[in-house]
N, C-alpha and C. Protein backbone atom coordinates (compact mmCIF):
# COMPACT_ATOMS: atom_id res chain seq x y z
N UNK A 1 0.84 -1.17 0.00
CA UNK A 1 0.00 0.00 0.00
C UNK A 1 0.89 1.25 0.00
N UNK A 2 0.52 2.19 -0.74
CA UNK A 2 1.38 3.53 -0.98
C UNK A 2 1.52 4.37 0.02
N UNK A 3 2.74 4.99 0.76
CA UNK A 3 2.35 5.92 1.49
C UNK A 3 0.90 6.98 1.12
N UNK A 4 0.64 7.96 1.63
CA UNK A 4 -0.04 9.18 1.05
C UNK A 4 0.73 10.21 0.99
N UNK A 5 0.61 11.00 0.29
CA UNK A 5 1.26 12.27 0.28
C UNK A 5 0.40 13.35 0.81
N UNK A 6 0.83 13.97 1.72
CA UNK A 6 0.06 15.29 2.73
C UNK A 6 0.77 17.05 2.04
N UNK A 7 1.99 16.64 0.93
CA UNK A 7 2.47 17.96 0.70
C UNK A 7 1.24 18.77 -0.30
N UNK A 8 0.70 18.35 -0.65
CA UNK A 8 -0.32 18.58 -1.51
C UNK A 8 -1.27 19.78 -0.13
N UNK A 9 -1.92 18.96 0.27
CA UNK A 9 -3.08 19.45 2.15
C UNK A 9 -2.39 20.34 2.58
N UNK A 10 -1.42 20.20 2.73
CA UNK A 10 -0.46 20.98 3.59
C UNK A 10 -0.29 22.30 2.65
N UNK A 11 -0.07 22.42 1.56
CA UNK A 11 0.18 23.17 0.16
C UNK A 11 -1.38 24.44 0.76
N UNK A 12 -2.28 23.71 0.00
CA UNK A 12 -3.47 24.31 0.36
C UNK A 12 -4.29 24.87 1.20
N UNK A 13 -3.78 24.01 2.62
CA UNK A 13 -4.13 25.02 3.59
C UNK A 13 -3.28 26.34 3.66
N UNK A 14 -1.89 26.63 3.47
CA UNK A 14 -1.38 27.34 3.72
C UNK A 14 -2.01 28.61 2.28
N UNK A 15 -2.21 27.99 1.53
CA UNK A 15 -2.86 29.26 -0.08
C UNK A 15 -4.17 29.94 0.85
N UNK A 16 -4.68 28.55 1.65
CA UNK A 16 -6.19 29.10 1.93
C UNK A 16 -5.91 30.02 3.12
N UNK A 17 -5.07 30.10 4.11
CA UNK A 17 -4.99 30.79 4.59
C UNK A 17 -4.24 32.25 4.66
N UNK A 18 -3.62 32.47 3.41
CA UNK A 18 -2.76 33.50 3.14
C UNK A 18 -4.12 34.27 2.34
N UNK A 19 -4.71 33.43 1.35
CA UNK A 19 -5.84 34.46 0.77
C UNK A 19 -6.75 34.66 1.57
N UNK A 20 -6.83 34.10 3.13
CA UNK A 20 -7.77 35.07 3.90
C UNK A 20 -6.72 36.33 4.47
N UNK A 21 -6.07 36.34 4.98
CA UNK A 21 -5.34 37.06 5.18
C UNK A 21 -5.19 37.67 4.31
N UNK A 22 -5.04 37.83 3.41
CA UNK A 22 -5.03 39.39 1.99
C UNK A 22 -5.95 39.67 2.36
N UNK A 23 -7.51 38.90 2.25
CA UNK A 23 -8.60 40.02 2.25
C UNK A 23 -8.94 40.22 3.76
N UNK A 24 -8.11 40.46 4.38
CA UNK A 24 -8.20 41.29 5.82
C UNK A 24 -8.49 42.52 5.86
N UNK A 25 -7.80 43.13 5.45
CA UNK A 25 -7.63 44.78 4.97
C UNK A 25 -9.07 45.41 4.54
N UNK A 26 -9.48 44.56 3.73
CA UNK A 26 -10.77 45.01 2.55
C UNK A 26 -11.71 44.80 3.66
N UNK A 27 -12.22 43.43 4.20
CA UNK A 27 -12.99 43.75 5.01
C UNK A 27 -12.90 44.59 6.26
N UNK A 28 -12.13 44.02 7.39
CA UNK A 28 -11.34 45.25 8.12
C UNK A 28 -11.73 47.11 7.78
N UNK A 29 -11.63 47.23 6.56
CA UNK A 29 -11.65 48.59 6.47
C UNK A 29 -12.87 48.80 5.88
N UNK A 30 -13.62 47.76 5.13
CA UNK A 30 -14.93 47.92 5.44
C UNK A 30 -15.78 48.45 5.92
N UNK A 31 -15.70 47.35 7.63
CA UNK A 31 -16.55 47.27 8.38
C UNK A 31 -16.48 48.61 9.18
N UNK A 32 -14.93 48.72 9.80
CA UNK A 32 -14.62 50.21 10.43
C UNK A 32 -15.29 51.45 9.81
N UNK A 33 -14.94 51.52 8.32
CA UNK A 33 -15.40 52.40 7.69
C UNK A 33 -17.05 52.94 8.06
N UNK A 34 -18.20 52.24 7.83
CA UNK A 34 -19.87 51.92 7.61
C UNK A 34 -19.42 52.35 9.55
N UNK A 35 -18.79 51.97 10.67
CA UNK A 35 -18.65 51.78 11.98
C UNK A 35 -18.62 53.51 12.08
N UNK A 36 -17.92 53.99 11.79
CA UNK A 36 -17.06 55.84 11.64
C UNK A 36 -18.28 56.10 11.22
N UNK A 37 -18.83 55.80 10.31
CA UNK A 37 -19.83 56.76 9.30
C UNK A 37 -21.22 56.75 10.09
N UNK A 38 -21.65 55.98 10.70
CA UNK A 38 -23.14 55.18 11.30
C UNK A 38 -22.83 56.52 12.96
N UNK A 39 -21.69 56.12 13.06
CA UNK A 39 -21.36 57.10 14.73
C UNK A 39 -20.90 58.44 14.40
N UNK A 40 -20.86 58.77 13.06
CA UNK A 40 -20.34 60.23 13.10
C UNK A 40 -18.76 60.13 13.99
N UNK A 41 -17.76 59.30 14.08
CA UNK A 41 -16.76 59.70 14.74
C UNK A 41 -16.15 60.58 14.23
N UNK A 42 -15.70 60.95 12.96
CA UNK A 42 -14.96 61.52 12.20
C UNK A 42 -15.60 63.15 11.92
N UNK A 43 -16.78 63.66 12.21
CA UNK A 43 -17.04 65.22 11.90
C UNK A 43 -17.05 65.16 10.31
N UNK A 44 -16.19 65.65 9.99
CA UNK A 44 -16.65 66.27 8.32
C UNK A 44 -15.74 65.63 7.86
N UNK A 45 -14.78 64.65 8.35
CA UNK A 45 -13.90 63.72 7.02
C UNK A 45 -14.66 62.50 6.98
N UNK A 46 -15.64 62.02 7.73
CA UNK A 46 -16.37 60.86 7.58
C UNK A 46 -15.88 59.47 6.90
N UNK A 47 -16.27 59.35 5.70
CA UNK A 47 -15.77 58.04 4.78
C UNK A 47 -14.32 57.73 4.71
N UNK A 48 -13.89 58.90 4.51
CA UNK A 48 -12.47 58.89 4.12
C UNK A 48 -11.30 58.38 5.19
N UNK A 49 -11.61 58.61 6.23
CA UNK A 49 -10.96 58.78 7.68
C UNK A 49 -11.32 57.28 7.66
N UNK A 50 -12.50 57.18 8.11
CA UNK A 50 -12.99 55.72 8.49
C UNK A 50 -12.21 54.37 7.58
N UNK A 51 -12.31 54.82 6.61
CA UNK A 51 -11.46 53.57 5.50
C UNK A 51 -9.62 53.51 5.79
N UNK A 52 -9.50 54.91 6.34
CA UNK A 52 -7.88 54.69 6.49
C UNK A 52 -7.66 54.27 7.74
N UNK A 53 -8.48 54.35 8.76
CA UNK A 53 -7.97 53.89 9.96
C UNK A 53 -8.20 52.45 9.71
N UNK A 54 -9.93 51.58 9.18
CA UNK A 54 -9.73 50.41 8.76
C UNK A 54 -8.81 49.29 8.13
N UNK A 55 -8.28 50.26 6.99
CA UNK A 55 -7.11 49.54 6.41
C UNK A 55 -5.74 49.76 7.20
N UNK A 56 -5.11 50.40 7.90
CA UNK A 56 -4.36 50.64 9.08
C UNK A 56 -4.76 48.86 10.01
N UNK A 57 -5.84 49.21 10.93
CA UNK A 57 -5.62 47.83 11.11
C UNK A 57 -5.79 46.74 10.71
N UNK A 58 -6.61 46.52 8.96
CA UNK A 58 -6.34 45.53 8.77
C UNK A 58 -5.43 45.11 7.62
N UNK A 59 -4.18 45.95 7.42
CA UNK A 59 -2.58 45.75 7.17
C UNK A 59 -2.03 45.10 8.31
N UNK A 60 -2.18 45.86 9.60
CA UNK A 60 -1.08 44.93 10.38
C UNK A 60 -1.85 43.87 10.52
N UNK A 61 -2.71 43.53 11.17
CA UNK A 61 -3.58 42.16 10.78
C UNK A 61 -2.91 41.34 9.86
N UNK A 62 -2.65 41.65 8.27
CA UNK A 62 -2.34 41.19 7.55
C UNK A 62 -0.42 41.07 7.81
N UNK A 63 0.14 41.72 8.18
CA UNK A 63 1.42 41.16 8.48
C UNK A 63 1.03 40.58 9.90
N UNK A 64 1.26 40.46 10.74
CA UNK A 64 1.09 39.93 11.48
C UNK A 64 0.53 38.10 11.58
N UNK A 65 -0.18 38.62 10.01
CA UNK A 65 -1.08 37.11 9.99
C UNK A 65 0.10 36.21 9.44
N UNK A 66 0.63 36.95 8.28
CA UNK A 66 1.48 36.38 7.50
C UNK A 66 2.92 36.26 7.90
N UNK A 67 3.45 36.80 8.99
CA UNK A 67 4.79 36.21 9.76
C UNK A 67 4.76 35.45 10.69
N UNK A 68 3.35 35.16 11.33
CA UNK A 68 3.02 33.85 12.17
C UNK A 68 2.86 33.03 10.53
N UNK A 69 2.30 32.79 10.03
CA UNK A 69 2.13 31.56 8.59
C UNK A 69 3.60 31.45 8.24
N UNK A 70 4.56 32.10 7.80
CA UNK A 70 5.85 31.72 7.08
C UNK A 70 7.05 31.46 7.99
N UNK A 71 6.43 31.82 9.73
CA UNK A 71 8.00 31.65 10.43
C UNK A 71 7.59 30.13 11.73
N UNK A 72 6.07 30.25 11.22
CA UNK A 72 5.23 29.06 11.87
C UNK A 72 5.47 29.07 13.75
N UNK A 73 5.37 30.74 14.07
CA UNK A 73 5.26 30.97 14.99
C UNK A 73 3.58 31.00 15.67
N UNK A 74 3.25 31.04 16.86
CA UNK A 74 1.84 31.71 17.10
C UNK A 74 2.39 32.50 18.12
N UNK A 75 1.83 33.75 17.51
CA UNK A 75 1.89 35.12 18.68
C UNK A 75 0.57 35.21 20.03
């Protein structure tokens, strides 16, 4: 009987979890964004503000995600 090969599984989880991690940011800055805008935090920069602080944290999110995945640490 053949071993199995797991480099394949192993392959794919790691794609599947790097392309959640890209779209961190997008949602992340999303949600913050509609969050700023709904509460008025921002006064008269509204949308704009809200999307940069979103994508702010969900960049580091996104490093963060991705140097625990490639150094196979957990923070």
């Amino acid at each position: 009987m053949a071993k199995k090969d797991n480099r394949y599984l192993s392959y794919a989880s790691l794609a599947s979890q790097i392309s959640t991690a890209l779209a961190g940011p997008i949602v992340i800055g999303y949600l913050v964004g509609q969050y700023g805008e709904r509460r008025e935090f921002w006064g008269t920069f509204g949308w704009n503000v809200s999307i940069i602080l979103g994508l702010v944290f969900g960049v580091t999110a996104l490093v963060l995600t991705l140097r625990s995945l490639l150094t196979g640490e957990d923070e």
